[in-house]
C-alpha atoms as a PDB file:
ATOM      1  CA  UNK A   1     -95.242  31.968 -88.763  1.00  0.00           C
ATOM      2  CA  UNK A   2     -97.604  35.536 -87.847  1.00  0.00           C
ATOM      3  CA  UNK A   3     -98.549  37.924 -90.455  1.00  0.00           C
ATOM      4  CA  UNK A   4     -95.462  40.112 -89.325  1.00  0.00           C
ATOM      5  CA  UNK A   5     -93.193  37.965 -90.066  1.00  0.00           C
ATOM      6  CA  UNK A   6     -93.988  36.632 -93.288  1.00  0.00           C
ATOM      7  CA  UNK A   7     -93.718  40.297 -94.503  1.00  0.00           C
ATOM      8  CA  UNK A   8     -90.284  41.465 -94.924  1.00  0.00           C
ATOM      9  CA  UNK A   9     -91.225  45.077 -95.531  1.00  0.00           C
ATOM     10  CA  UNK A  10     -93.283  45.548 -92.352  1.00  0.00           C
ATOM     11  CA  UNK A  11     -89.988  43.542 -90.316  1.00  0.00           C
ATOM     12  CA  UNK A  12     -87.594  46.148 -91.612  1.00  0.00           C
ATOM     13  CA  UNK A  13     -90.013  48.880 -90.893  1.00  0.00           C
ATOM     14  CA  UNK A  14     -90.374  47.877 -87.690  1.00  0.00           C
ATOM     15  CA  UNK A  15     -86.851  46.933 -87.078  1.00  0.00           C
ATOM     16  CA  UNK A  16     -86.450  50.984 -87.732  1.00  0.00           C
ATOM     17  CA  UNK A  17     -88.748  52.531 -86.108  1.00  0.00           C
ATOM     18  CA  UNK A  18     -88.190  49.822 -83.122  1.00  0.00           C
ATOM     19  CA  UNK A  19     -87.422  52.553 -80.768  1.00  0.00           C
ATOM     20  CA  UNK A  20     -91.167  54.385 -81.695  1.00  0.00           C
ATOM     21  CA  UNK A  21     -93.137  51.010 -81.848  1.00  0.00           C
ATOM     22  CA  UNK A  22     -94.202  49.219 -78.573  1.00  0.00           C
ATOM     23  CA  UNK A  23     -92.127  45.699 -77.969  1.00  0.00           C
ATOM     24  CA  UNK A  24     -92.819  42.926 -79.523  1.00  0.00           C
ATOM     25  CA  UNK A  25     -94.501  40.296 -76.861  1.00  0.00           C
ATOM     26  CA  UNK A  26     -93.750  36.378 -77.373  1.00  0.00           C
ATOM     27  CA  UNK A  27     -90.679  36.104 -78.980  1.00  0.00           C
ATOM     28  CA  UNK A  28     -89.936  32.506 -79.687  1.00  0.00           C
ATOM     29  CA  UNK A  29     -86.329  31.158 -79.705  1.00  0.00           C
ATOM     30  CA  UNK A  30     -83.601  31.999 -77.173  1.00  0.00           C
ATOM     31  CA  UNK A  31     -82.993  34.840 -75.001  1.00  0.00           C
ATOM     32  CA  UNK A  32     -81.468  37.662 -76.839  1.00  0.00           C
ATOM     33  CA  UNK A  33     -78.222  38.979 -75.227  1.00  0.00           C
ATOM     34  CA  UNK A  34     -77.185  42.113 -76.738  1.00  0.00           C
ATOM     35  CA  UNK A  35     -79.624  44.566 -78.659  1.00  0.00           C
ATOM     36  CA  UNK A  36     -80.553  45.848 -82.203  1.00  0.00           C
ATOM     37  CA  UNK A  37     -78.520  48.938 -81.550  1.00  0.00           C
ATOM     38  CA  UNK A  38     -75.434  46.813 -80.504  1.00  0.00           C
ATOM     39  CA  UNK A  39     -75.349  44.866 -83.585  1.00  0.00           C
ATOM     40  CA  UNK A  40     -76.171  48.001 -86.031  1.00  0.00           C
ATOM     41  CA  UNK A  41     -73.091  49.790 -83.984  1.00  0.00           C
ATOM     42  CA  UNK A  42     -71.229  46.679 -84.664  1.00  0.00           C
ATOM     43  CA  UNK A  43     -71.203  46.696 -88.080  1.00  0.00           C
ATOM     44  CA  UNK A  44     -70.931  50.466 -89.107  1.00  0.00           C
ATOM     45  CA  UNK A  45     -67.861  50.121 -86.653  1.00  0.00           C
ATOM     46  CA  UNK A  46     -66.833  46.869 -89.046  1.00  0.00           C
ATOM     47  CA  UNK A  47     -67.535  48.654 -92.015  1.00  0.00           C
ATOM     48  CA  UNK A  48     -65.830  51.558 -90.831  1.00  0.00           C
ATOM     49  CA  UNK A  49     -62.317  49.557 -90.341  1.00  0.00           C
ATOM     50  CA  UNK A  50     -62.517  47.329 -93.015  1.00  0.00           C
ATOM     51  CA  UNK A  51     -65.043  48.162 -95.770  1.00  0.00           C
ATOM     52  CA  UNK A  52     -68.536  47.327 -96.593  1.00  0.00           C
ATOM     53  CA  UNK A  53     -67.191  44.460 -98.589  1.00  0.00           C
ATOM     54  CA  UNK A  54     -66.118  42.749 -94.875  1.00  0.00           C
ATOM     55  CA  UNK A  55     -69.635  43.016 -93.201  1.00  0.00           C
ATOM     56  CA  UNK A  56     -71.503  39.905 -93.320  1.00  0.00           C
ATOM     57  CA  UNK A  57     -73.302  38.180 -90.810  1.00  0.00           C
ATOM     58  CA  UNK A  58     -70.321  36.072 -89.815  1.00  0.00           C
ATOM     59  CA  UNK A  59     -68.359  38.962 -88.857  1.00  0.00           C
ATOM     60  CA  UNK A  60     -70.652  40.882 -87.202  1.00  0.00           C
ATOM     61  CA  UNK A  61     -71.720  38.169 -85.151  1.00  0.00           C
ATOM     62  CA  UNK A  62     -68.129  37.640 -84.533  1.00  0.00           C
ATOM     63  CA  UNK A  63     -68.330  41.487 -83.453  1.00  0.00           C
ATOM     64  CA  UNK A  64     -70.151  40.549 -80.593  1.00  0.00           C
ATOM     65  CA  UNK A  65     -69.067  37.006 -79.670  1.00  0.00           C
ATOM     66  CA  UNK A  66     -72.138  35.874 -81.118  1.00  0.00           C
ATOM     67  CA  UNK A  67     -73.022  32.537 -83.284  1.00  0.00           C
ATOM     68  CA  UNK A  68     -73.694  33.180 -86.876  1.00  0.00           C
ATOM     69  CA  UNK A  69     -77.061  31.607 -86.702  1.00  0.00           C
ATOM     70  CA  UNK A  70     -78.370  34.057 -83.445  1.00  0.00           C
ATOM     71  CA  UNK A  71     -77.972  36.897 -85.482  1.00  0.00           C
ATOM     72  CA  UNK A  72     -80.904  36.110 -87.442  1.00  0.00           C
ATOM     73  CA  UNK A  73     -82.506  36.711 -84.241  1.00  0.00           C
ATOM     74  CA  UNK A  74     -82.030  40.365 -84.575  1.00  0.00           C
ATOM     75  CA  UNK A  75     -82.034  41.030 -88.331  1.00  0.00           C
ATOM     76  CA  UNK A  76     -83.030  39.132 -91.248  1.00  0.00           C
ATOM     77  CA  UNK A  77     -80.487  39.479 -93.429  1.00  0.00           C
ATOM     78  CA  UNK A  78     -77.047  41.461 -94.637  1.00  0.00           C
ATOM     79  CA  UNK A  79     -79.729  43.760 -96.515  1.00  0.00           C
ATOM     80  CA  UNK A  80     -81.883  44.300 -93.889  1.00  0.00           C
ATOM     81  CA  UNK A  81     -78.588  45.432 -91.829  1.00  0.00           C
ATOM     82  CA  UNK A  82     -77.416  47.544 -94.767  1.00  0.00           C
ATOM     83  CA  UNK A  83     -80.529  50.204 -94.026  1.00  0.00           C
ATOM     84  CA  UNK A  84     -80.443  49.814 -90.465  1.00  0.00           C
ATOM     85  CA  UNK A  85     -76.765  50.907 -90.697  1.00  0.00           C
ATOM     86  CA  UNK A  86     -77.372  53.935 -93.036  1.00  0.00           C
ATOM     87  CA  UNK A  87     -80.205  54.833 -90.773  1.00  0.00           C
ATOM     88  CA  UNK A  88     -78.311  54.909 -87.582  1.00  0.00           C
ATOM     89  CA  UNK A  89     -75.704  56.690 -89.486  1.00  0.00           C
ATOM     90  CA  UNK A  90     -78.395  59.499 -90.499  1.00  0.00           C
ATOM     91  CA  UNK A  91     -79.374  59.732 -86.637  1.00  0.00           C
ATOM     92  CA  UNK A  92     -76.163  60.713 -85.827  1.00  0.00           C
ATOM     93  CA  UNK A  93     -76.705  64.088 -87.148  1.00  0.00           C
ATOM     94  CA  UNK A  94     -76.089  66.911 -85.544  1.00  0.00           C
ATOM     95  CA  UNK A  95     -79.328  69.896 -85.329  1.00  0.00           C
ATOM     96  CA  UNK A  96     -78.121  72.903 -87.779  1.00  0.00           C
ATOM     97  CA  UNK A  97     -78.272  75.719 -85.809  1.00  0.00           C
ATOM     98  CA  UNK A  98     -81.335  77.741 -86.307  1.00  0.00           C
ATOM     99  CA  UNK A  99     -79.999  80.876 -85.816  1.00  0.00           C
ATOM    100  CA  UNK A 100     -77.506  80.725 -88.433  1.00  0.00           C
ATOM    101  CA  UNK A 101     -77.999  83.533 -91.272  1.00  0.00           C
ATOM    102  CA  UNK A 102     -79.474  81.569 -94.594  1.00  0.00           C
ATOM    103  CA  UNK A 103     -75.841  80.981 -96.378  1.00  0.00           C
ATOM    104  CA  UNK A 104     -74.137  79.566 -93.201  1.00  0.00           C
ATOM    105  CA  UNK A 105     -77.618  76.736 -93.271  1.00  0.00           C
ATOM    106  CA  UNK A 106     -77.382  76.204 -96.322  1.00  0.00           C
ATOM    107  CA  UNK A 107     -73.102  75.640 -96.232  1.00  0.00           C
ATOM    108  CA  UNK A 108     -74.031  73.363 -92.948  1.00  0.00           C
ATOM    109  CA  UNK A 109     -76.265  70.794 -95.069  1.00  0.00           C
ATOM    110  CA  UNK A 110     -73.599  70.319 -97.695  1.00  0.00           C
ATOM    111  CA  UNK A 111     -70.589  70.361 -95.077  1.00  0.00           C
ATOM    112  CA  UNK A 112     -72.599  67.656 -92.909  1.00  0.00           C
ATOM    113  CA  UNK A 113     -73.097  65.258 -95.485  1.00  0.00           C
ATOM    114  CA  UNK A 114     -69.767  65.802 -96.716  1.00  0.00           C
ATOM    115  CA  UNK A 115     -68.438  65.232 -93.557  1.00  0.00           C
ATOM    116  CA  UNK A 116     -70.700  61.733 -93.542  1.00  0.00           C
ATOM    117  CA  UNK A 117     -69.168  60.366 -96.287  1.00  0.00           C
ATOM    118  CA  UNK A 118     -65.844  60.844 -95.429  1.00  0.00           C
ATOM    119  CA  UNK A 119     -66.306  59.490 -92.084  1.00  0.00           C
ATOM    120  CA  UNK A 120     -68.125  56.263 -93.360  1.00  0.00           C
ATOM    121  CA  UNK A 121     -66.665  55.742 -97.275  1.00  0.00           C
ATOM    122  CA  UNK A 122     -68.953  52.617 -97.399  1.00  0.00           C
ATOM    123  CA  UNK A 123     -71.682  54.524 -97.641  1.00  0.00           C
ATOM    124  CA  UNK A 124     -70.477  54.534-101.595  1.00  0.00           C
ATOM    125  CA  UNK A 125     -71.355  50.948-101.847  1.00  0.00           C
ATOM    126  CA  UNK A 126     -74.516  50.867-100.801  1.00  0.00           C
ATOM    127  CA  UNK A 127     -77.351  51.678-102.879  1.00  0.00           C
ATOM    128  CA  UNK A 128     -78.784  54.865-102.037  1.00  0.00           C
ATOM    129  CA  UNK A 129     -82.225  55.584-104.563  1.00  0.00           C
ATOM    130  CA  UNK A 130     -85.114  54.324-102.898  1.00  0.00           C
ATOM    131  CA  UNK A 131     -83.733  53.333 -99.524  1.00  0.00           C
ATOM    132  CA  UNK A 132     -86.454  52.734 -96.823  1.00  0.00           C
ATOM    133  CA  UNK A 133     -86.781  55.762 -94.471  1.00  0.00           C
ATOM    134  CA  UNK A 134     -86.201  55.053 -90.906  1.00  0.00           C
ATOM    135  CA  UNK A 135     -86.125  57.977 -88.317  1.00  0.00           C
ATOM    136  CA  UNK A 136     -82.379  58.710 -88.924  1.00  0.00           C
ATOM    137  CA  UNK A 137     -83.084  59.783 -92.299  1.00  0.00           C
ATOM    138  CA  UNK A 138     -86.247  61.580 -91.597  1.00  0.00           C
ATOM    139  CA  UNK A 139     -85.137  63.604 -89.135  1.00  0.00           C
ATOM    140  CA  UNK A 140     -81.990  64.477 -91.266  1.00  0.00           C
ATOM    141  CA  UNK A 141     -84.599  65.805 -93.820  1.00  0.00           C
ATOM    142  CA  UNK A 142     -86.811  67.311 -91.451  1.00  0.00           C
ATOM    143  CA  UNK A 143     -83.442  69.238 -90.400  1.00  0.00           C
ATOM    144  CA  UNK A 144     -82.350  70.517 -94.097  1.00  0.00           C
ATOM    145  CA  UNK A 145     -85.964  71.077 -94.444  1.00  0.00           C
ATOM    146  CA  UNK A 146     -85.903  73.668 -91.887  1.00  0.00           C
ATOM    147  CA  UNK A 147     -82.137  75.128 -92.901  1.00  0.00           C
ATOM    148  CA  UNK A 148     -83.404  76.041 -96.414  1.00  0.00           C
ATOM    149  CA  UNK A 149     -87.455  77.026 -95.036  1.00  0.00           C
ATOM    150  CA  UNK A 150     -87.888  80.814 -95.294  1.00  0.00           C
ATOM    151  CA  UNK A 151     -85.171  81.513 -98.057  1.00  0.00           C
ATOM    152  CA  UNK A 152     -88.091  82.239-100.539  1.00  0.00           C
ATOM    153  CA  UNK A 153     -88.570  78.560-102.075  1.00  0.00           C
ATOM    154  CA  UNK A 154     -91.708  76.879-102.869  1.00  0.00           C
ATOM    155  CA  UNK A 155     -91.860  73.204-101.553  1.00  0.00           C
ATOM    156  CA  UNK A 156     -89.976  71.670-104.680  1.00  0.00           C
ATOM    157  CA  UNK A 157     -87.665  74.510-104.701  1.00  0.00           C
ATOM    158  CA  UNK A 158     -86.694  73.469-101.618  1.00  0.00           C
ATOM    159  CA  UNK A 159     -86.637  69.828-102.033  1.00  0.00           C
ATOM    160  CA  UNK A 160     -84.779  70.485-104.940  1.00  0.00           C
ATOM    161  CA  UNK A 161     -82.137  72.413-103.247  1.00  0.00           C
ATOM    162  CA  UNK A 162     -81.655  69.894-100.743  1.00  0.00           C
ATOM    163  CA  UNK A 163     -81.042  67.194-103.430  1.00  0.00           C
ATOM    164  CA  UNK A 164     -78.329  69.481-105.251  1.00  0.00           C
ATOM    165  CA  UNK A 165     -76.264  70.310-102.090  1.00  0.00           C
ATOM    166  CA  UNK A 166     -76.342  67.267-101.048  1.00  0.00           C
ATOM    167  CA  UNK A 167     -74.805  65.901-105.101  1.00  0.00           C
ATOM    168  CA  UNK A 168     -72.384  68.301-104.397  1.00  0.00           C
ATOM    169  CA  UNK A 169     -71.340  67.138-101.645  1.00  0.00           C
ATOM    170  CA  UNK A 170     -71.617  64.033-102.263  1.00  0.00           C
ATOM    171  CA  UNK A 171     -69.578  64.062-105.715  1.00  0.00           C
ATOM    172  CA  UNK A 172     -66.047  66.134-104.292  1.00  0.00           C
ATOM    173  CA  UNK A 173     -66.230  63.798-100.846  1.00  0.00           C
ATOM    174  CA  UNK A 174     -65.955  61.053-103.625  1.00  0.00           C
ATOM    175  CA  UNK A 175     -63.323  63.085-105.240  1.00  0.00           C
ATOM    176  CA  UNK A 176     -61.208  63.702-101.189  1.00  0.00           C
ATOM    177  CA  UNK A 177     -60.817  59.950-100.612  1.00  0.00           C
ATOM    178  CA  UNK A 178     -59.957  59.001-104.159  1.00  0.00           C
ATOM    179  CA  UNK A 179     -57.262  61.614-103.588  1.00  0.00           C
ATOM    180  CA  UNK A 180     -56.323  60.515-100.443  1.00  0.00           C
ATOM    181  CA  UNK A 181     -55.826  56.657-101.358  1.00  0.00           C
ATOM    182  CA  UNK A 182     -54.084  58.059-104.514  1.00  0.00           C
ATOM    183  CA  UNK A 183     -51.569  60.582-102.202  1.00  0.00           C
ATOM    184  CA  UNK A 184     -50.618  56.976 -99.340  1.00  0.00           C
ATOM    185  CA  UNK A 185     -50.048  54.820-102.814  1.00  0.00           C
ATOM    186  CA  UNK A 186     -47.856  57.418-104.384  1.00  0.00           C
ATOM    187  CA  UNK A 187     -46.595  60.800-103.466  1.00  0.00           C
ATOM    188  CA  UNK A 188     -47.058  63.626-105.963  1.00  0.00           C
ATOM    189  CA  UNK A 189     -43.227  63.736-105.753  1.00  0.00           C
ATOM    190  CA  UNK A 190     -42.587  60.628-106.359  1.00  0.00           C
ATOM    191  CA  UNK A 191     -45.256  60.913-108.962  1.00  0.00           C
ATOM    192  CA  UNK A 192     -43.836  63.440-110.914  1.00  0.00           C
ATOM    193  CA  UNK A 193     -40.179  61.577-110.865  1.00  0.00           C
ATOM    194  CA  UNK A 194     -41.378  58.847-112.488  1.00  0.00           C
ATOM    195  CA  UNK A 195     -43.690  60.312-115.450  1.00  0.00           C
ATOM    196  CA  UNK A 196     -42.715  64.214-115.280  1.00  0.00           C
ATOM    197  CA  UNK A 197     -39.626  63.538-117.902  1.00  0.00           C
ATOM    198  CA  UNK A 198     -41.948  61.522-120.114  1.00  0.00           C
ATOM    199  CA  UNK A 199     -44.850  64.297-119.981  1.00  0.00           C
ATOM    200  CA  UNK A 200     -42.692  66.873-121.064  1.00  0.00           C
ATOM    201  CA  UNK A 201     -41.883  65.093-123.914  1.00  0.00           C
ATOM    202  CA  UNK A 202     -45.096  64.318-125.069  1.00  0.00           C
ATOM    203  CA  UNK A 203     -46.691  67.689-123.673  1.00  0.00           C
ATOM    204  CA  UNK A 204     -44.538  70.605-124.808  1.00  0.00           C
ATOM    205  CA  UNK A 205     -45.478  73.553-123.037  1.00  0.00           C
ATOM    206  CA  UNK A 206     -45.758  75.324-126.559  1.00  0.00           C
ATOM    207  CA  UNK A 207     -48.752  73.093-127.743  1.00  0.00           C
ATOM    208  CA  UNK A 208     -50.478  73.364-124.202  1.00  0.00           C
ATOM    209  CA  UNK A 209     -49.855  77.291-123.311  1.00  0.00           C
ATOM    210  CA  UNK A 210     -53.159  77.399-120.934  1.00  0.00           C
ATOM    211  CA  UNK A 211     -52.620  74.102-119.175  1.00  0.00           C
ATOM    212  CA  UNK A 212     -48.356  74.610-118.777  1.00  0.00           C
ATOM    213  CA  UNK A 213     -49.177  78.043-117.075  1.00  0.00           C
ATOM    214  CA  UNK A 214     -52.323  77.413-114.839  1.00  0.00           C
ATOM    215  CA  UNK A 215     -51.040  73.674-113.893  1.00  0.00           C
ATOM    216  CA  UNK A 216     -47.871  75.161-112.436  1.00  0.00           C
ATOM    217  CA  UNK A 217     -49.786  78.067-110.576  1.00  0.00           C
ATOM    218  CA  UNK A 218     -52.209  75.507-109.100  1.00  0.00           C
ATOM    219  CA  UNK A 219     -49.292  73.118-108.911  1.00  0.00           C
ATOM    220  CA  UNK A 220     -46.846  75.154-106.506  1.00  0.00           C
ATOM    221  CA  UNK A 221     -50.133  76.367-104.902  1.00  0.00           C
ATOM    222  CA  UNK A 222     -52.090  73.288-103.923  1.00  0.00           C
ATOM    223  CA  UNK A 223     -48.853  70.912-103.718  1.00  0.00           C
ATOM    224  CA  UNK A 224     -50.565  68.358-104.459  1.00  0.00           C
ATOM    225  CA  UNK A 225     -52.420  67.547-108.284  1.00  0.00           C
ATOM    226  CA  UNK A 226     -55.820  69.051-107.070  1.00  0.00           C
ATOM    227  CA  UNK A 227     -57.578  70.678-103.861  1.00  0.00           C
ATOM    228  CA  UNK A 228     -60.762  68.922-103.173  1.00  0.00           C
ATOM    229  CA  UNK A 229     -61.448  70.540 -99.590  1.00  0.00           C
ATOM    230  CA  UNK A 230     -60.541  73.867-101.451  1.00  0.00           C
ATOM    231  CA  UNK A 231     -62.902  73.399-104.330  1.00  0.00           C
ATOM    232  CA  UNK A 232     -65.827  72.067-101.990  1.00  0.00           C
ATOM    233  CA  UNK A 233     -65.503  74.848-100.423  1.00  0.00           C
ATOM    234  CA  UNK A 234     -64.725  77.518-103.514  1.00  0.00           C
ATOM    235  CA  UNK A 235     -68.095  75.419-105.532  1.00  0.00           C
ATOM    236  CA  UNK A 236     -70.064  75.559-102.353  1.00  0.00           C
ATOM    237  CA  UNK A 237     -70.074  79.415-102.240  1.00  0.00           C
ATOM    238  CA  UNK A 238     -70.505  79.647-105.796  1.00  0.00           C
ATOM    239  CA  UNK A 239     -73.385  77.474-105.532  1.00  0.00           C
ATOM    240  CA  UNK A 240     -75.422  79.171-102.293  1.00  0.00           C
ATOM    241  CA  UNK A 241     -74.860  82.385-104.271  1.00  0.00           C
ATOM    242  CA  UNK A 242     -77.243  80.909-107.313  1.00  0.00           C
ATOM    243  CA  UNK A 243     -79.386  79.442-104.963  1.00  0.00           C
ATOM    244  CA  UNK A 244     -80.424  82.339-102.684  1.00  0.00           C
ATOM    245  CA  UNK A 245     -82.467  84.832-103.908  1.00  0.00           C
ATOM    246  CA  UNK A 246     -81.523  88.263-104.976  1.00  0.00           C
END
């Protein structure tokens, strides 16, 4: 066993950066018959259908008509596939327009990794602090880097801006799908059939003036029990107005 393999950190650097590293020479064991990027697309497309909880190496292997075992050939383990996966994710990025006015840069960091999330709900289940950058991610940053760059923000600033749109974001695409599962399990209508009569026992409009008249505004105006695409985008605004100067 070399140096490079005994060391798991350099394997899953070099696993990401595969594309900027020269090939490996010497490879022992049998011929490899798909790629890295085939079995990384195989399991965000897994994870994407069925849920982080279904990837293993069994089923991705399965993915690809593949043996368990020959998997191990191309990563080391279900970890080691986690990052690749939110790396590749990362990379799929689109640039941010550079010509876009501050506020519309700043709205298109937030909206993108909105967007992410809802595409790819695993990405909830995996542990984000401290995840090992591959180029996906560093070119993402590089990106939002250069959305919020001449807005009037020292370094941290805009580090720090980066790291709140992207909470926000982050936090009401949580809040979308949680609605969403709630809205196919039960419809607000049905909902409100069942535990509307019992409510307005226990809730007389008299005790709870505020909440009686705003929840039936919001109510008849949302149809549903919240907005989460509406208040992403009603917080967003909010938010690049405290965040740009003047």
């Amino acid at each position: 066993m070399t140096t490079r393999d005994a060391d798991p950190a350099r394997t899953l650097l070099e696993l990401l950066w595969r594309h900027e590293l020269p090939p490996r020479k010497g490879g022992r064991g049998p011929r490899q018959t798909v790629s890295v990027d085939d079995v990384v697309t195989a399991a965000v497309g897994l994870a994407d259908r069925e849920g982080y909880d279904k990837v293993s190496i069994r089923a991705v292997a399965a993915e690809l008509s593949l043996r368990p075992m020959s998997l191990y050939t191309y990563v080391p383990s279900k970890d080691a596939l986690t990052v690749l996966m939110v790396d590749a994710v990362a990379a799929a990025d689109t640039p941010i327009p550079a010509d876009l006015p501050p506020r519309g840069r700043l709205a298109a960091v937030a909206r993108q990794i909105r967007d992410e999330f809802l595409a790819h709900p695993w990405l909830f289940e995996v542990p984000a602090w401290r995840m090992v950058l591959g180029p996906g991610r560093m070119r993402r940053y590089e990106r939002q880097l250069a959305a919020v760059d001449g807005i009037g923000l020292d370094d941290p600033g805009m580090d720090r801006v980066i790291a709140v749109l992207t909470q926000f974001a982050t936090g009401n695409a949580r809040t979308a799908l949680a609605a969403a599962r709630s809205v196919r399990e039960q419809s607000d209508a049905d909902w409100w059939e069942v535990y509307g009569p019992v409510l307005s026992e226990v809730m007389p409009a008299a005790d709870y003036p505020l909440s009686a008249r705003v929840g039936a505004v919001v109510g008849e105006l949302y149809q549903a029990p919240g907005d989460p695409a509406g208040d992403f985008e009603y917080g967003l605004q909010r938010l690049i107005d405290a965040i740009l100067p003047g």
